[in-house]
Protein backbone atom coordinates (compact mmCIF):
# COMPACT_ATOMS: atom_id res chain seq x y z
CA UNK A 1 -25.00 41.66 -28.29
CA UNK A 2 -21.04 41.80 -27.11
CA UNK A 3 -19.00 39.34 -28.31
CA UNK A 4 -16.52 37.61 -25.49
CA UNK A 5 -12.91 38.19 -26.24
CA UNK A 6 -11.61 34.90 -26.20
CA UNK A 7 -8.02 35.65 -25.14
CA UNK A 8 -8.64 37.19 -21.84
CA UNK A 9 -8.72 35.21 -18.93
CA UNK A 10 -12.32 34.04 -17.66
CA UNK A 11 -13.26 35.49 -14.13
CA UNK A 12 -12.18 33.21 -11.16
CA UNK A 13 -15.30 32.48 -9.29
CA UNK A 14 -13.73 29.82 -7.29
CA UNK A 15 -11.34 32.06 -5.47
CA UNK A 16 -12.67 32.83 -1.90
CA UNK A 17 -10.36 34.14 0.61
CA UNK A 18 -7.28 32.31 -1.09
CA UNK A 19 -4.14 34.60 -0.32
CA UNK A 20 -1.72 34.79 -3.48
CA UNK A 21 1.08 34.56 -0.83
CA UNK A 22 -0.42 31.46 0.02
CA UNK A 23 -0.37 30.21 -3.76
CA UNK A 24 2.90 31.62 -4.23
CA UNK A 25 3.83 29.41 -1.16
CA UNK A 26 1.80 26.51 -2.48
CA UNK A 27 3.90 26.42 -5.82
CA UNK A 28 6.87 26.76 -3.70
CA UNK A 29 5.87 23.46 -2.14
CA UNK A 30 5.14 21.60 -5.27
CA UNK A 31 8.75 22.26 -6.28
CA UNK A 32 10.27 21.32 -2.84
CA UNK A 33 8.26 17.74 -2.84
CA UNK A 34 9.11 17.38 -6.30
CA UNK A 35 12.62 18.06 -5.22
CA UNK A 36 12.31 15.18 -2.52
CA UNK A 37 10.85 12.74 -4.85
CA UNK A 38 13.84 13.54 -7.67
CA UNK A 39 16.81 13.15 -4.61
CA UNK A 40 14.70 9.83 -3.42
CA UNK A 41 14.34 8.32 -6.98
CA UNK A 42 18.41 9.46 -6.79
CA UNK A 43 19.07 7.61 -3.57
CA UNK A 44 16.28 4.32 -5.02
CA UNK A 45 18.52 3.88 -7.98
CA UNK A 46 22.16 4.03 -6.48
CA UNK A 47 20.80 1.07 -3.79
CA UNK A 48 19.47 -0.79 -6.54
CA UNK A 49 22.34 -0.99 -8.68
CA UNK A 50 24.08 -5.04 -8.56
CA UNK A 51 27.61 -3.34 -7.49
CA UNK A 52 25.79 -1.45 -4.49
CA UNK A 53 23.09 -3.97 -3.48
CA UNK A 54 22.07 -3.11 0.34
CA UNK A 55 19.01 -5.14 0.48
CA UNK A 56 15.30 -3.20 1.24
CA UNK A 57 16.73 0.19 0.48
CA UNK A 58 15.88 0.66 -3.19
CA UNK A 59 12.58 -0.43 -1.92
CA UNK A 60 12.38 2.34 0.70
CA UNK A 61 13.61 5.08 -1.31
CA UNK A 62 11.64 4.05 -4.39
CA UNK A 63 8.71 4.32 -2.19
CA UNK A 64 9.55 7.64 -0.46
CA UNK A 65 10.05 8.93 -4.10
CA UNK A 66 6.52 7.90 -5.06
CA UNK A 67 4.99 9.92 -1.46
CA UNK A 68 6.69 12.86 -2.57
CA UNK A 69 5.30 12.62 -5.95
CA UNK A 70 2.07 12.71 -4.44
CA UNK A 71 2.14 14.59 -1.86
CA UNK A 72 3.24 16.67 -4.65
CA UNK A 73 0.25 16.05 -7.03
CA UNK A 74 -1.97 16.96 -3.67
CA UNK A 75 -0.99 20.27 -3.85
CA UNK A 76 -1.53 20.94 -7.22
CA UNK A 77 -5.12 19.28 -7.32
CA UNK A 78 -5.13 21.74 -4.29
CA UNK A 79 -4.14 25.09 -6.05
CA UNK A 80 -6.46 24.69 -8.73
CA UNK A 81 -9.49 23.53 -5.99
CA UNK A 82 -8.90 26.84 -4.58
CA UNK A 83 -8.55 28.81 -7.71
CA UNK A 84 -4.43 29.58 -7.82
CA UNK A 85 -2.66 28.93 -10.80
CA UNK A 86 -0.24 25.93 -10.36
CA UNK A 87 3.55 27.46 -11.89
CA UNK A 88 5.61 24.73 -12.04
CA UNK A 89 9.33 25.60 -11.21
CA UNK A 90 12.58 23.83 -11.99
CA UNK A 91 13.65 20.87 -10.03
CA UNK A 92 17.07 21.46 -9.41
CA UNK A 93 19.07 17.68 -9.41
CA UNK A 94 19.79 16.21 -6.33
CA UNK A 95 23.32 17.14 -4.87
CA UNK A 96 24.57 13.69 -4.64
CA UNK A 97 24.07 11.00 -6.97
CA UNK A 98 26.07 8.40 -4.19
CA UNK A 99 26.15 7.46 -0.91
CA UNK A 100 29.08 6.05 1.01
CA UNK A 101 26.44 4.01 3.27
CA UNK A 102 23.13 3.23 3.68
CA UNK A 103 23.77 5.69 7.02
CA UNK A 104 25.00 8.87 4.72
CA UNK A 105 21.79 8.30 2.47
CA UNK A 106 19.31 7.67 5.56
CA UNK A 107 20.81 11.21 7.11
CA UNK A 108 20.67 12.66 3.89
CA UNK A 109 17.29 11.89 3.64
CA UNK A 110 16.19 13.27 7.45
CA UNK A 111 17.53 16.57 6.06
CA UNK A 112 15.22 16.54 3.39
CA UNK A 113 12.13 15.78 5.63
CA UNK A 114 12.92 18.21 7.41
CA UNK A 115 13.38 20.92 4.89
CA UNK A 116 9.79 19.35 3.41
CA UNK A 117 8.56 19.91 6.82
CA UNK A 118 10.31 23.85 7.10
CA UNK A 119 8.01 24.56 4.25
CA UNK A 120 5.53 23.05 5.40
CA UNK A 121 5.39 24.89 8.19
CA UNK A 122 6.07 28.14 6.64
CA UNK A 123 3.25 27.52 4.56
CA UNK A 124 0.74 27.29 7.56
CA UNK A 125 1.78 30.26 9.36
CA UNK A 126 1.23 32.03 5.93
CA UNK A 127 -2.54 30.47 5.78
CA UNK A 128 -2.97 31.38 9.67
CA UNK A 129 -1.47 35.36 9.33
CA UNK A 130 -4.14 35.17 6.20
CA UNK A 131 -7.17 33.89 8.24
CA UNK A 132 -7.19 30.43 5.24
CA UNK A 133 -8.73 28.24 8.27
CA UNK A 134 -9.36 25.56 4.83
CA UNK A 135 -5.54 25.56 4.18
CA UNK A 136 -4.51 25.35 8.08
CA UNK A 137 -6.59 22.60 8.08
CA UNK A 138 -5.59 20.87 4.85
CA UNK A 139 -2.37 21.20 6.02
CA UNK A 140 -2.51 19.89 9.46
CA UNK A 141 -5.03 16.84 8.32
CA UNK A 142 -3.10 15.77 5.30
CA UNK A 143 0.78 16.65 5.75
CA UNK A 144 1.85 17.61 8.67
CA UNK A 145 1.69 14.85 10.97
CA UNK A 146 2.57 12.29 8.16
CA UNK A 147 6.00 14.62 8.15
CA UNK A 148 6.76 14.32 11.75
CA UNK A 149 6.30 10.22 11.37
CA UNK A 150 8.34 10.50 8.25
CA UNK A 151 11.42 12.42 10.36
CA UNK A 152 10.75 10.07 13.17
CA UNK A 153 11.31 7.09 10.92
CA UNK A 154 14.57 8.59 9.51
CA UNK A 155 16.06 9.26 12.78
CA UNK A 156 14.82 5.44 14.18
CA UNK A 157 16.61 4.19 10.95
CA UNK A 158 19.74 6.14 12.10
CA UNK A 159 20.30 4.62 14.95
CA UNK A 160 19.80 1.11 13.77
CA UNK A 161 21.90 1.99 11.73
CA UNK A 162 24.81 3.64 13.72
CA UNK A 163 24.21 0.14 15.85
CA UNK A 164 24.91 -2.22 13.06
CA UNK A 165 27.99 0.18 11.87
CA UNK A 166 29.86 0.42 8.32
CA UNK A 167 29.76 -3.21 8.31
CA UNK A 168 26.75 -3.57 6.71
């Protein structure tokens, strides 16, 4: 009778054609929507401070902040569906902690859909040069067309904006 050595890992029979580039890329992603929701909680906070006080922009950037957080969540419920290992890497802070307008921090936050959607993106070519037709999917039926709303939004809320100008 063998005995099981209980310090070596246990055999992953979950895995199926699950690329570790594709994990790697996967835990990547975790840490750039974790990133978003940190620089949105960032952006929530400075709007909803008494001295700053634009009205309904704490509220949008609280809940961008919370869609990053799970969008973020997603992929790690995802990574361990598949049978990766979710890493969890530092969140670097956000690089501004104010905004000189509600303009700056809308523009601000375009950039960083569209760096969530550059990884994004990267991600599915990754699954596609891997034949992961389960993660090209995932992809394209939960993220990326919620993305290209998101950066549609951002740029429709520029332009309001850039219409109203500083005076508001």
């Amino acid at each position: 009778m063998s005995v099981e050595n209980k310090t070596q890992p246990k055999e992953n029979l979950v895995r199926f054609n699950f690329h570790e580039d594709s994990e790697g890329l996967i835990n990547r992603q975790i840490n750039v929507e974790m990133y978003a929701s940190y620089a949105y909680t960032a952006m929530a906070n400075y709007f909803g401070r008494p001295d700053v006080a634009f009205e309904g922009h704490h509220e949008f950037f609280e809940k961008m902040a919370k869609e990053e957080f799970e969008h973020a969540n997603k992929f790690m419920e995802y990574q361990n569906k598949r049978g990766g290992t979710v890493v969890l890497l530092d969140i670097k802070k956000p690089e501004q902690q104010s905004w000189a307008s509600p303009l700056e921090a809308h523009q601000t936050g375009l950039q960083l859909e569209k760096d969530v959607y550059q990884a994004l993106l990267e991600l599915h070519a990754t699954a596609s040069k891997h034949a992961d037709p389960h993660l090209t999917n995932y992809l394209e039926d939960e993220f990326l067309d919620e993305q290209v709303k998101s950066i549609k939004k951002y740029t429709e809320n520029i332009v309001n904006l850039r219409r109203v100008g500083a005076g508001l």
